[in-house]
Protein backbone atom coordinates (compact mmCIF):
# COMPACT_ATOMS: atom_id res chain seq x y z
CA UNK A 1 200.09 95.22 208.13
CA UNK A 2 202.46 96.46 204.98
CA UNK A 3 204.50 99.31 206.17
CA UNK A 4 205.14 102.51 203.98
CA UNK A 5 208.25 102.72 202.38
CA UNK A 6 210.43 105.92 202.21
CA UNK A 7 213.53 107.31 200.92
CA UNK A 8 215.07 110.44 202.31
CA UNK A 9 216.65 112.95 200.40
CA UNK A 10 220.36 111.25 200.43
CA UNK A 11 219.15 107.82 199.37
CA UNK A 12 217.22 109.18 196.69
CA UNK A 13 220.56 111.25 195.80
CA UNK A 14 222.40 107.95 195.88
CA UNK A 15 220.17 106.32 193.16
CA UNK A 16 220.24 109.43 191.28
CA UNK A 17 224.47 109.18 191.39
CA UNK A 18 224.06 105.96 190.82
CA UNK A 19 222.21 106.28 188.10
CA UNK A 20 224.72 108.80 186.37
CA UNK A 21 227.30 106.88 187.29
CA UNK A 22 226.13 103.54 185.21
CA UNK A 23 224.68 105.63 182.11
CA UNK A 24 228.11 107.01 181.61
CA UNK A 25 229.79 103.59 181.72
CA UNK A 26 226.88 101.77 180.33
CA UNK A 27 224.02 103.44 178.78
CA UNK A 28 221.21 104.78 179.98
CA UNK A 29 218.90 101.66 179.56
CA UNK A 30 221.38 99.96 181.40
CA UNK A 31 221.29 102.37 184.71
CA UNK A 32 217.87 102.69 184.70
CA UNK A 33 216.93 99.12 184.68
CA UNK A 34 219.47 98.87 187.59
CA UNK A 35 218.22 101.49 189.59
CA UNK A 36 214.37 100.29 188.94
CA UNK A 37 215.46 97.09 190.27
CA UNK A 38 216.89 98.52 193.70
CA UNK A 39 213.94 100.63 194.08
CA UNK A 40 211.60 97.26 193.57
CA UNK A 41 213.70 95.60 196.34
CA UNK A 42 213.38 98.48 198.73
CA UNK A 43 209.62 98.53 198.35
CA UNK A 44 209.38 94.45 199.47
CA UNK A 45 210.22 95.79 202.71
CA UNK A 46 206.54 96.90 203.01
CA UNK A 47 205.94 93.30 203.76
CA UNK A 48 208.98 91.84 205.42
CA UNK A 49 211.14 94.81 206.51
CA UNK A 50 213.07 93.53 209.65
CA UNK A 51 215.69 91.62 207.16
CA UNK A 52 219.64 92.45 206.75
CA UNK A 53 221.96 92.95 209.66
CA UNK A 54 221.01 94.91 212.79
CA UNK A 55 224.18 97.73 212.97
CA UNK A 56 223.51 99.74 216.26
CA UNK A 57 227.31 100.17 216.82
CA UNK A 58 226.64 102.85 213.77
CA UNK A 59 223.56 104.33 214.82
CA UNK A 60 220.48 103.16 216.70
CA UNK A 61 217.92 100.93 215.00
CA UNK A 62 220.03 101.26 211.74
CA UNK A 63 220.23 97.70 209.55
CA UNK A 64 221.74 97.33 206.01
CA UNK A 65 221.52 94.64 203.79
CA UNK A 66 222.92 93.92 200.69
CA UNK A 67 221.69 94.03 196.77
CA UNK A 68 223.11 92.15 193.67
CA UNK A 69 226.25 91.90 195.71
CA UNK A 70 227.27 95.49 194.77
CA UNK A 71 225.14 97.69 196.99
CA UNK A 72 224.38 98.19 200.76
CA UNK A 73 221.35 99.78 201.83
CA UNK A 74 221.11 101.35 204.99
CA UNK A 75 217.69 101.75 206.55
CA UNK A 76 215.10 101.61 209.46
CA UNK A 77 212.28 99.95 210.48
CA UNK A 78 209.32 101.84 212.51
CA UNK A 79 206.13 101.23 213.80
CA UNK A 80 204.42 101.67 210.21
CA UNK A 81 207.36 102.73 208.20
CA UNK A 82 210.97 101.51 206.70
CA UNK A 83 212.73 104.35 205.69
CA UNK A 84 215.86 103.75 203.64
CA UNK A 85 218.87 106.37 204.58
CA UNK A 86 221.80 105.68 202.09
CA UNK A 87 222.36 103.49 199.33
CA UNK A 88 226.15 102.37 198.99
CA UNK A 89 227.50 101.27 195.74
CA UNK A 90 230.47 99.06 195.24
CA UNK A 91 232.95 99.40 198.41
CA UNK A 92 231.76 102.52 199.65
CA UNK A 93 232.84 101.90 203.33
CA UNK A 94 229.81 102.06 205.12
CA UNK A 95 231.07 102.40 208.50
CA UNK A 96 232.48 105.77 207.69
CA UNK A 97 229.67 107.09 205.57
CA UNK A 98 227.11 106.48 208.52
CA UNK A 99 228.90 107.76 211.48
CA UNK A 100 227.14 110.73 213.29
């Protein structure tokens, strides 16, 4: 059974930053295509969504995995769902961005 796949409010934030961040650098073409492709590797979770590193030292249930060797993503996998919580891009330090 394919799970749904979600973004909360800060993830999608993160893409949007993201987003800005590249156009300004590189064009918008350029940030888009990026950000399409992170978005198209979040929603392959809906078949296979217990990948990445388990990291309940930072919160319970959390994993992250990495993308194109520049971003983390930071997520969970329920019952039906995998809901991504933050998307890190290029040395954010993870450990402090996720601790509650």
């Amino acid at each position: 059974m394919a799970h749904k796949v979600l973004f909360t409010p800060e993830a999608r934030d993160d893409l949007r930053d993201l987003y800005l961040f590249i156009a300004e650098r590189a064009g918008g073409d350029r940030a888009l295509a990026y950000v399409e492709r992170i978005e198209a590797y979040c929603r392959e979770f809906a078949e296979f969504p217990d990948r990445g590193r388990q990291r309940d030292d930072l919160f319970p249930g959390l994993r992250v995995v990495g993308f194109e060797r520049r971003v983390t993503l930071a997520f969970l996998v329920g019952t039906d769902t995998v809901t991504f919580l933050r998307i890190f891009y290029g040395g954010r330090n993870v450990e402090t961005l996720m601790s509650f």
